[in-house]
C-alpha atoms as a PDB file:
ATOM      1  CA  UNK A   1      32.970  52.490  68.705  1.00  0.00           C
ATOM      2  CA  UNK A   2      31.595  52.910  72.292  1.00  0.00           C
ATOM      3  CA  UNK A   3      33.973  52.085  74.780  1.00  0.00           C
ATOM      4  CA  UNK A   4      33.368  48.475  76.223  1.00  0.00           C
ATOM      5  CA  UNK A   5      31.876  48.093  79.689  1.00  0.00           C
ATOM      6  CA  UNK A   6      31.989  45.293  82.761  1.00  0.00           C
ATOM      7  CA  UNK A   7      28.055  44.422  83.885  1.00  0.00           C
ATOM      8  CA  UNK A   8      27.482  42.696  87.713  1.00  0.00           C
ATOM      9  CA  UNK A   9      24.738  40.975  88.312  1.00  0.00           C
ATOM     10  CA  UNK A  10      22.861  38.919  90.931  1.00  0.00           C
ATOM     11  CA  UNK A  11      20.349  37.286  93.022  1.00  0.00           C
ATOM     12  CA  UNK A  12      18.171  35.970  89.757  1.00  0.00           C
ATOM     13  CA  UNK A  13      16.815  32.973  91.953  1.00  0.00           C
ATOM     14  CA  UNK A  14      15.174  31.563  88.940  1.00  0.00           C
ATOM     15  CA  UNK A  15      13.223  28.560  89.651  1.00  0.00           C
ATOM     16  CA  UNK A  16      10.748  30.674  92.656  1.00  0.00           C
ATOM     17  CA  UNK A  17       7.902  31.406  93.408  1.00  0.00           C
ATOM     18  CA  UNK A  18       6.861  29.138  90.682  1.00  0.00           C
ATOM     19  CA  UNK A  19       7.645  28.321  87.167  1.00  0.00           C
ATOM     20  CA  UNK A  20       5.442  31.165  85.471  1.00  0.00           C
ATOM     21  CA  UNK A  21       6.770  33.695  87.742  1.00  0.00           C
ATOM     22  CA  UNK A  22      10.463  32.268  87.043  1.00  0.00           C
ATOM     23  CA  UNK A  23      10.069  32.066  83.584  1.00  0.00           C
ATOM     24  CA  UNK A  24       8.764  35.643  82.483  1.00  0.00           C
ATOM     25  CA  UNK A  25      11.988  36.590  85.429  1.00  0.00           C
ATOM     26  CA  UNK A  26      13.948  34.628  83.019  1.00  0.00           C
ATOM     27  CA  UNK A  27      12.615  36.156  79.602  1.00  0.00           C
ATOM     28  CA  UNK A  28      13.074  40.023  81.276  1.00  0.00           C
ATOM     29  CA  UNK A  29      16.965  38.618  82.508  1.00  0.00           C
ATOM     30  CA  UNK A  30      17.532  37.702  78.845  1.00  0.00           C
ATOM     31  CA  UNK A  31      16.365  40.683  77.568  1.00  0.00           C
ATOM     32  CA  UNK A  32      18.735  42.522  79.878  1.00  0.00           C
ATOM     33  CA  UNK A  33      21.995  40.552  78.576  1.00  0.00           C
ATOM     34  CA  UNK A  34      20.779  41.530  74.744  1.00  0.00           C
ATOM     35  CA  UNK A  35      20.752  44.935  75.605  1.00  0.00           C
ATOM     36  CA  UNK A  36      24.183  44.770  77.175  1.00  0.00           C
ATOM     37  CA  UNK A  37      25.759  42.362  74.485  1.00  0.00           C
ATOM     38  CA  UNK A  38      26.502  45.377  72.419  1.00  0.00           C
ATOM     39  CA  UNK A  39      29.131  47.008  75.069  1.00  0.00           C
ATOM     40  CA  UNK A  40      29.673  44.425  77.173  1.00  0.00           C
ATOM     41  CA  UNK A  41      33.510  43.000  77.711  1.00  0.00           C
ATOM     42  CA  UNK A  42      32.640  41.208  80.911  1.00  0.00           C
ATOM     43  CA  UNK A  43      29.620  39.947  82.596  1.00  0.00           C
ATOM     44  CA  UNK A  44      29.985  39.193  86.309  1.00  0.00           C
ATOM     45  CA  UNK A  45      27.064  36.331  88.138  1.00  0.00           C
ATOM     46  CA  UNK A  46      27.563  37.138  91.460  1.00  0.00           C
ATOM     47  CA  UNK A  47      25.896  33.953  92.749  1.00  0.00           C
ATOM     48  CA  UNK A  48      22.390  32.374  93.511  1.00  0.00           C
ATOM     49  CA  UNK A  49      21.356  33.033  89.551  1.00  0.00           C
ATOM     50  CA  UNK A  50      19.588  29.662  90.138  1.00  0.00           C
ATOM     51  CA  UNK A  51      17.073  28.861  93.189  1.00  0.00           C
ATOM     52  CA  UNK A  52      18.637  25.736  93.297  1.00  0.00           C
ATOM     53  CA  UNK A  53      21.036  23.903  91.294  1.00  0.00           C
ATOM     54  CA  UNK A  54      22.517  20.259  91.775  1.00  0.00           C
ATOM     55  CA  UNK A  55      24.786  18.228  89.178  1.00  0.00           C
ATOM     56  CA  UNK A  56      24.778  14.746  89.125  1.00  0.00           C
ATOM     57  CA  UNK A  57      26.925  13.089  86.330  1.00  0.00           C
ATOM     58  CA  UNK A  58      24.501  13.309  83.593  1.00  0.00           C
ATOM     59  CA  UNK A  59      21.604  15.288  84.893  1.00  0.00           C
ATOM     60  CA  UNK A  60      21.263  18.940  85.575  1.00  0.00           C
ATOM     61  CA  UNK A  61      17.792  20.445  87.035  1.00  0.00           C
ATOM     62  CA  UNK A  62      15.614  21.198  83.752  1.00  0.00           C
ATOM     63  CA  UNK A  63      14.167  24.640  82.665  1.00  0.00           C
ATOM     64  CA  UNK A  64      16.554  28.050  82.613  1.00  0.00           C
ATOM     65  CA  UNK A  65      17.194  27.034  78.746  1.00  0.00           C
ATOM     66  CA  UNK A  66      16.608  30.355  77.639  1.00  0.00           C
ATOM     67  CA  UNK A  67      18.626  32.045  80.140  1.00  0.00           C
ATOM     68  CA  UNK A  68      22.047  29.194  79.363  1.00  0.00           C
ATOM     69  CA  UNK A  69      21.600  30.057  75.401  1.00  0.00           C
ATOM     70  CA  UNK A  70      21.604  33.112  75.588  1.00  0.00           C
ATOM     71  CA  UNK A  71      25.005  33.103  78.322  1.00  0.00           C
ATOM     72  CA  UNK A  72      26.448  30.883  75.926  1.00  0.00           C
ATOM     73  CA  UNK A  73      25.686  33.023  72.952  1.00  0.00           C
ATOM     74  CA  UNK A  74      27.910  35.477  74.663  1.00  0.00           C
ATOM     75  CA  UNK A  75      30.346  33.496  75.474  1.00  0.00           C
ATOM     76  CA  UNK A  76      30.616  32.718  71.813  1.00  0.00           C
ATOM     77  CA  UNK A  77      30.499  36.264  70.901  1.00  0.00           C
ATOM     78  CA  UNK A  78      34.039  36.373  72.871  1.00  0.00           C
ATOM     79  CA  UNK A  79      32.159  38.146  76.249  1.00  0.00           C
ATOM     80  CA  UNK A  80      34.243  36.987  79.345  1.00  0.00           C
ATOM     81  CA  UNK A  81      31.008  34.841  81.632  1.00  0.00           C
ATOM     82  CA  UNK A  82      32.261  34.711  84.989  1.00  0.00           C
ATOM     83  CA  UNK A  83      30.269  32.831  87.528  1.00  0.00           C
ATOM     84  CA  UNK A  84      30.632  32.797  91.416  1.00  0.00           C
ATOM     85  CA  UNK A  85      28.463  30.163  93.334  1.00  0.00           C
ATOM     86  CA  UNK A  86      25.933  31.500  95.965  1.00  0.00           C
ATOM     87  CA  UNK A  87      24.345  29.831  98.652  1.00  0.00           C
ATOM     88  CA  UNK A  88      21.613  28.192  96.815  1.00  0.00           C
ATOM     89  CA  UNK A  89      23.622  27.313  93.929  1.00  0.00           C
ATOM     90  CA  UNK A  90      26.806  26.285  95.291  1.00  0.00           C
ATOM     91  CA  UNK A  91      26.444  22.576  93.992  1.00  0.00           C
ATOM     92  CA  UNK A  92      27.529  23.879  90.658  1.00  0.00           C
ATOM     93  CA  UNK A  93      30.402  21.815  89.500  1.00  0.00           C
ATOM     94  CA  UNK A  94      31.813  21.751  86.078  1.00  0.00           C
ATOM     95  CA  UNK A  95      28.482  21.445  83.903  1.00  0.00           C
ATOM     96  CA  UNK A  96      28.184  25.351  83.474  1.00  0.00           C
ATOM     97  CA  UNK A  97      32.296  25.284  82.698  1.00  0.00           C
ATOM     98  CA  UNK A  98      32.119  22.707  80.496  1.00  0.00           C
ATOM     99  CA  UNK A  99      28.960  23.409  78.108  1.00  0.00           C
ATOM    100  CA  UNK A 100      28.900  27.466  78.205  1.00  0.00           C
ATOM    101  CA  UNK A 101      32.463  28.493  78.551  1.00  0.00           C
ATOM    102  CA  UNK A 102      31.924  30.730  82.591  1.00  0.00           C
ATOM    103  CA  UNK A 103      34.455  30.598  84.915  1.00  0.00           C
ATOM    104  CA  UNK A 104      34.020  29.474  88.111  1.00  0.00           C
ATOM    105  CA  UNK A 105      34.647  30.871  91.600  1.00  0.00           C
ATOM    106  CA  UNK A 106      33.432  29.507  94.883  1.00  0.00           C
ATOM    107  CA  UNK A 107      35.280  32.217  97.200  1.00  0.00           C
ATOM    108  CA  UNK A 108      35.511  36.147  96.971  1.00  0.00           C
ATOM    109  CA  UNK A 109      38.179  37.092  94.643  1.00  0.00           C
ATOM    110  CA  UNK A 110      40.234  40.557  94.623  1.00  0.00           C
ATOM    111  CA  UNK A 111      41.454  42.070  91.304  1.00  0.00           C
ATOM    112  CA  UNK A 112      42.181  44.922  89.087  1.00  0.00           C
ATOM    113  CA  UNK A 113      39.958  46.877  86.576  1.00  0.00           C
ATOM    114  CA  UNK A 114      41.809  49.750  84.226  1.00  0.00           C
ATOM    115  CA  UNK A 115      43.374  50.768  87.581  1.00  0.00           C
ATOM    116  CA  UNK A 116      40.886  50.407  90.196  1.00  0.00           C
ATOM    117  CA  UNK A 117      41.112  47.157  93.126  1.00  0.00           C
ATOM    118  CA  UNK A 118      37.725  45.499  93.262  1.00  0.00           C
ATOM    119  CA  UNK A 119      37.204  42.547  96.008  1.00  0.00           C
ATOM    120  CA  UNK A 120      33.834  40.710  94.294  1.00  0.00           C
ATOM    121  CA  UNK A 121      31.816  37.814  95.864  1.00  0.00           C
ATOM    122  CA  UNK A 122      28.527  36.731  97.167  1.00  0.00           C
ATOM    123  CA  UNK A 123      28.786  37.511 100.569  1.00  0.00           C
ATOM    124  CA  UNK A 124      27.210  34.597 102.177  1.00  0.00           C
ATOM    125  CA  UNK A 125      29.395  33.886 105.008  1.00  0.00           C
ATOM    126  CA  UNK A 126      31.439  36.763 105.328  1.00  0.00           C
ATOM    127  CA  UNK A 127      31.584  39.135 108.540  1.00  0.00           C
ATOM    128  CA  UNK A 128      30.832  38.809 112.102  1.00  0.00           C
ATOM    129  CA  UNK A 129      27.927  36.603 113.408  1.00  0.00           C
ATOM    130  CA  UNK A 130      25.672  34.256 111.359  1.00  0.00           C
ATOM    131  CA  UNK A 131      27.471  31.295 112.837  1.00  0.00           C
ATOM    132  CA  UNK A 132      24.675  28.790 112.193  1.00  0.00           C
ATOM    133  CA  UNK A 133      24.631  29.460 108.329  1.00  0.00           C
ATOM    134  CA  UNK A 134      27.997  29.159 108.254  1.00  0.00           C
ATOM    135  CA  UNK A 135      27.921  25.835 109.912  1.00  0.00           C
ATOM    136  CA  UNK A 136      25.187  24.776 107.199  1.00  0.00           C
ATOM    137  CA  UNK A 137      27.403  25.944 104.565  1.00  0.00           C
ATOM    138  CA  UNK A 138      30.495  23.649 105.711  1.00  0.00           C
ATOM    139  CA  UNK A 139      28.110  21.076 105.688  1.00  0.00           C
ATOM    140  CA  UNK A 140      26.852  21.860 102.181  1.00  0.00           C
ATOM    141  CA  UNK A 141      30.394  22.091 101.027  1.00  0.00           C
ATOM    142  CA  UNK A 142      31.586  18.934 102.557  1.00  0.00           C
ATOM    143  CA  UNK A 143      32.358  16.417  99.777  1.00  0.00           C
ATOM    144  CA  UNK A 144      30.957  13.167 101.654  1.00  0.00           C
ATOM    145  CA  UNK A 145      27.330  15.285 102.262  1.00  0.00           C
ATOM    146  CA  UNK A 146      27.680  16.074  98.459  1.00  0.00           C
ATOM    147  CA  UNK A 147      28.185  11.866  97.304  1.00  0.00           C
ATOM    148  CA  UNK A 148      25.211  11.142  99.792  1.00  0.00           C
ATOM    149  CA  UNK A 149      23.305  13.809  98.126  1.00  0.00           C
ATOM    150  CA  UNK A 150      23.994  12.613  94.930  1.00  0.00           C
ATOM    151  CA  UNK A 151      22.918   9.148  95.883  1.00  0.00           C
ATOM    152  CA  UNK A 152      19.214   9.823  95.996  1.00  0.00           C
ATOM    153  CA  UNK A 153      17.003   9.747  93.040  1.00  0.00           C
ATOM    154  CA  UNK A 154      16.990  13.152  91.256  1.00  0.00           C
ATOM    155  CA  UNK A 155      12.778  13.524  91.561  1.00  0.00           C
ATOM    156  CA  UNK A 156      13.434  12.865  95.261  1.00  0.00           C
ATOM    157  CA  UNK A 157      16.704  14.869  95.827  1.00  0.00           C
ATOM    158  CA  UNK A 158      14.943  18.180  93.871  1.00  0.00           C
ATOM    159  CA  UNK A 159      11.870  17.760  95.045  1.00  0.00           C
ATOM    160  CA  UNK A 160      13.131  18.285  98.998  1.00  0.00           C
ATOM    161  CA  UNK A 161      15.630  21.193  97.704  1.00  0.00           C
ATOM    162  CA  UNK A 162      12.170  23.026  96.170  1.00  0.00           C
ATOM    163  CA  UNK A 163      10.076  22.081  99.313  1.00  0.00           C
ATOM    164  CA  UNK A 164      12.319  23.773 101.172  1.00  0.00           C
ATOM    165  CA  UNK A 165      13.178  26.619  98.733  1.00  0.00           C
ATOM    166  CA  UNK A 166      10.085  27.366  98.876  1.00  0.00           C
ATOM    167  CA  UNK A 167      10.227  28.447 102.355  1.00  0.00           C
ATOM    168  CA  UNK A 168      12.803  30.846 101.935  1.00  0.00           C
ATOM    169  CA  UNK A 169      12.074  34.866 102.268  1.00  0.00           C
ATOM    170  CA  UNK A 170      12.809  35.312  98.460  1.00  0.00           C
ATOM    171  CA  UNK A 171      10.431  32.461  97.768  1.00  0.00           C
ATOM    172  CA  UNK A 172       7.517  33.543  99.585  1.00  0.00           C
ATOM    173  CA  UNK A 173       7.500  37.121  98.166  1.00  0.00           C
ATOM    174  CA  UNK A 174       8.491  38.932 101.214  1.00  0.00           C
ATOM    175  CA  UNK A 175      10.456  42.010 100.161  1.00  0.00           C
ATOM    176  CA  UNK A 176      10.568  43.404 103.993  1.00  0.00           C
ATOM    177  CA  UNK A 177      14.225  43.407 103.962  1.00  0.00           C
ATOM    178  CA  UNK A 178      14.950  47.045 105.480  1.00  0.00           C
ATOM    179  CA  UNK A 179      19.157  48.742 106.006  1.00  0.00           C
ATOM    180  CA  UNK A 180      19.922  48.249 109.055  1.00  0.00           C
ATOM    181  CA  UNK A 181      22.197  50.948 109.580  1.00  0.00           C
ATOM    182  CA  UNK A 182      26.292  50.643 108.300  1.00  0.00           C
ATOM    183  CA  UNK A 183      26.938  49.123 112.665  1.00  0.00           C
ATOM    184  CA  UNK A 184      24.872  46.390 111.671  1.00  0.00           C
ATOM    185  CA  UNK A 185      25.151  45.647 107.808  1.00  0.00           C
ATOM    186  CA  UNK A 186      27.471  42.487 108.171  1.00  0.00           C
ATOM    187  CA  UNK A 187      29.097  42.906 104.669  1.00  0.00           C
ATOM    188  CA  UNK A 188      29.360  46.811 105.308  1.00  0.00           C
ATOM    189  CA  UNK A 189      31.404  46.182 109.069  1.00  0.00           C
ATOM    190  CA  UNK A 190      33.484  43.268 107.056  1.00  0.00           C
ATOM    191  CA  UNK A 191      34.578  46.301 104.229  1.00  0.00           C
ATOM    192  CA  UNK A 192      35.443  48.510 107.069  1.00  0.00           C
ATOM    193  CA  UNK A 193      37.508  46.001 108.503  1.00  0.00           C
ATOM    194  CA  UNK A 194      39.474  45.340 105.078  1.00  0.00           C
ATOM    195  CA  UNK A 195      40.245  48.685 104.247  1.00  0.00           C
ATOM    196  CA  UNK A 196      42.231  49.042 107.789  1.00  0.00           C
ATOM    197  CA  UNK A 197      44.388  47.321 106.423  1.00  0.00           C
ATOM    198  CA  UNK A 198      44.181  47.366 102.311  1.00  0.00           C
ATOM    199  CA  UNK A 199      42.574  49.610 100.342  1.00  0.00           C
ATOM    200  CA  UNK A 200      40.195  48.341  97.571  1.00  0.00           C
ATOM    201  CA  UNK A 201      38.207  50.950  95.424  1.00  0.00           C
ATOM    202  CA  UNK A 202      34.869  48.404  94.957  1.00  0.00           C
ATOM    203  CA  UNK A 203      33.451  46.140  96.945  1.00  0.00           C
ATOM    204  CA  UNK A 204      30.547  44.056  94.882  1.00  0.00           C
ATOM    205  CA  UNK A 205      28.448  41.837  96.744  1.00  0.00           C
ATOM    206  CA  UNK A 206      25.011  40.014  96.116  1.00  0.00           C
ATOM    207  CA  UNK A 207      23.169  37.833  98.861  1.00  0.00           C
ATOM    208  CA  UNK A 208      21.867  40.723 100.686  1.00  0.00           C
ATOM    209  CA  UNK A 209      18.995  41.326  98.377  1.00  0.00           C
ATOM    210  CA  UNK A 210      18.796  44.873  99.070  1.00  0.00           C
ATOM    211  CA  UNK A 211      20.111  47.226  96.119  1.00  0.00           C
ATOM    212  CA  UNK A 212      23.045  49.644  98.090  1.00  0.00           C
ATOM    213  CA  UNK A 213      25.719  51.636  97.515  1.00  0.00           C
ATOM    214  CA  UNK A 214      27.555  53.031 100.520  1.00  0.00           C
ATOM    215  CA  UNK A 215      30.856  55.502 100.734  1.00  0.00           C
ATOM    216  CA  UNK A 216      33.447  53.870 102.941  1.00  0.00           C
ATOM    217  CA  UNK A 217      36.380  55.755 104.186  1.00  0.00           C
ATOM    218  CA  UNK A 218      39.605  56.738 101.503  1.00  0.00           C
ATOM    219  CA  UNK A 219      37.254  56.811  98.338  1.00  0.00           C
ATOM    220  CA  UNK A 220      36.143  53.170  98.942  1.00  0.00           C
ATOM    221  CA  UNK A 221      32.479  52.158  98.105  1.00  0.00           C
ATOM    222  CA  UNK A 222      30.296  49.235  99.024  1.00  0.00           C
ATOM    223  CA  UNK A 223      27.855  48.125  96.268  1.00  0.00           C
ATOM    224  CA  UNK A 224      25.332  44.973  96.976  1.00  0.00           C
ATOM    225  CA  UNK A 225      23.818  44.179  93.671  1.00  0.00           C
ATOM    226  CA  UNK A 226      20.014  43.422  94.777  1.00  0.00           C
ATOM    227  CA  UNK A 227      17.568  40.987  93.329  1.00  0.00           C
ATOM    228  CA  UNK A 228      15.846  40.333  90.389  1.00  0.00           C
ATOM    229  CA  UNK A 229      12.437  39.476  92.181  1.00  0.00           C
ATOM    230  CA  UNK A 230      11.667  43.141  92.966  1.00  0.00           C
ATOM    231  CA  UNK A 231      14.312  45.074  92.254  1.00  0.00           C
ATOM    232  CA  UNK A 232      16.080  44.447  88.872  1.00  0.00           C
ATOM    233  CA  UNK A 233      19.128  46.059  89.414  1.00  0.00           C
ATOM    234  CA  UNK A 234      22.921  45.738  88.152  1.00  0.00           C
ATOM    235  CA  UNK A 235      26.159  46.984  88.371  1.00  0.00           C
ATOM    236  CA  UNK A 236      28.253  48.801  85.800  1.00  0.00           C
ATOM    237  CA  UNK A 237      31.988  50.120  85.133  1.00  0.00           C
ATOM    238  CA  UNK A 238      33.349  51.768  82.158  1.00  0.00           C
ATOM    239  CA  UNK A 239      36.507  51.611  83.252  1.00  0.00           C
ATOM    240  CA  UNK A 240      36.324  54.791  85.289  1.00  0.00           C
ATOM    241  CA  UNK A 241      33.453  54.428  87.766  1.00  0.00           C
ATOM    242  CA  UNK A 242      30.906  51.494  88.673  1.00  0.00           C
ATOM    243  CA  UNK A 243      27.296  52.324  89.167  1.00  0.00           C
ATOM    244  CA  UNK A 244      24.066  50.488  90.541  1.00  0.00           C
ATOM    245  CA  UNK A 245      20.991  50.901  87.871  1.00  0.00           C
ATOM    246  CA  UNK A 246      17.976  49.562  87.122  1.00  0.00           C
ATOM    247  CA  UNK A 247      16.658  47.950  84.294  1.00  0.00           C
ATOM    248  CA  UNK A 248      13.475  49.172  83.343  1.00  0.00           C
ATOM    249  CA  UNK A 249      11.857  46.322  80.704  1.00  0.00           C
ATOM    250  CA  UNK A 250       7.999  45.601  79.828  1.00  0.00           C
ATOM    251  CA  UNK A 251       7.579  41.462  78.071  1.00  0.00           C
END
């Protein structure tokens, strides 16, 4: 029997450009978690797998049916779905708990893996500067913006979140996003200034867009997932090593 894996991945953004685009995203995404279901112990969604995503009490945005099947088909198959909330989908509450089984982080968590520390999260927020987003996202996060959210009419309330979704770099197509150089890769300098004082083997990030993987000092790496508008890539560890790859599919 092959020996089971751990699969990272991020950044789907289903729901952009538009729903044809989204939906043969979401057919080549599915196809990726049946060819994984065979070794897979773990699956790691490292945040913004949805555009946008808003509960109210009884109504979730519609669409992405194929994509919550087929996570809940896993589930059921006894894969451990574990779901952290990114900066378009952080108004995720307890629907995806509830009806597929994931579970649910809104912070970067550090653990173990057969013996190696990994610190995982979306990496929104994190490191020096960016001080308006971060703003924004105390705003977002704030549980009196979230009731008057909820209080408008679910055509109005998604049809402003896709207006201005549809603004957004990853929207629009632009795929321009260039490394900047480890000085000024926030998520890079806030690794550096972990491991002075811990050390952690793996750092996996999403948000960034940009498929890297970057030796830090004392055997420590920094891996940022990409996206799956251009760039279809993943993460990996067998239990000895974790790799970036790409999933090469034709629908």
């Amino acid at each position: 029997m092959a020996e089971k894996k751990i699969y990272f991945a991020s950044d789907f953004h289903l729901g952009v450009p538009d729903h044809k685009s989204s939906l043969v995203r979401e057919k080549r995404i599915v196809k990726w978690l049946d060819n994984i279901k065979q070794d897979a112990s773990e699956l790691y969604l490292v945040g913004d797998v949805f555009d946008f995503w808003f509960e109210y009490k009884s109504t979730v945005p519609k669409g992405f049916v194929r994509l919550l099947g087929k996570l809940g088909e896993l589930n059921d198959a006894g894969i451990k779905i574990h779901f952290f909330t990114g900066n378009h989908d952080m108004w995720a509450f307890t629907y995806l708990t509830e009806e597929i089984g994931v579970k649910m982080y809104r912070e970067p968590i550090e653990l173990e893996l057969s013996g190696k520390k990994f610190m995982i999260g979306h990496g929104d927020g994190l490191g020096p500067a960016d001080h308006g987003y971060k703003f924004i996202k105390k705003v977002f996060a704030n549980k009196l913006c979230q009731w008057l959210f909820a209080r408008l009419h679910p055509n109005l309330a998604f049809g402003l979140a896709h207006y201005f979704s549809r603004k957004s770099r990853i929207a629009t197509g632009k795929s321009d996003e260039k490394f900047l150089g480890e000085e000024n890769e926030w998520l890079v300098v806030y690794c550096k200034e972990i491991i002075a004082n811990r050390h952690i083997d793996y750092f996996v990030f999403g948000h960034r867009h940009l498929p890297l993987e970057i030796d830090l000092k004392n055997n420590s790496r920094y891996i940022n997932l990409g996206e799956w508008i251009n760039y279809n890539t993943y993460g990996v560890f067998d239990g000895q090593q974790m790799e970036l790859k790409k999933f090469e599919s034709s629908l």
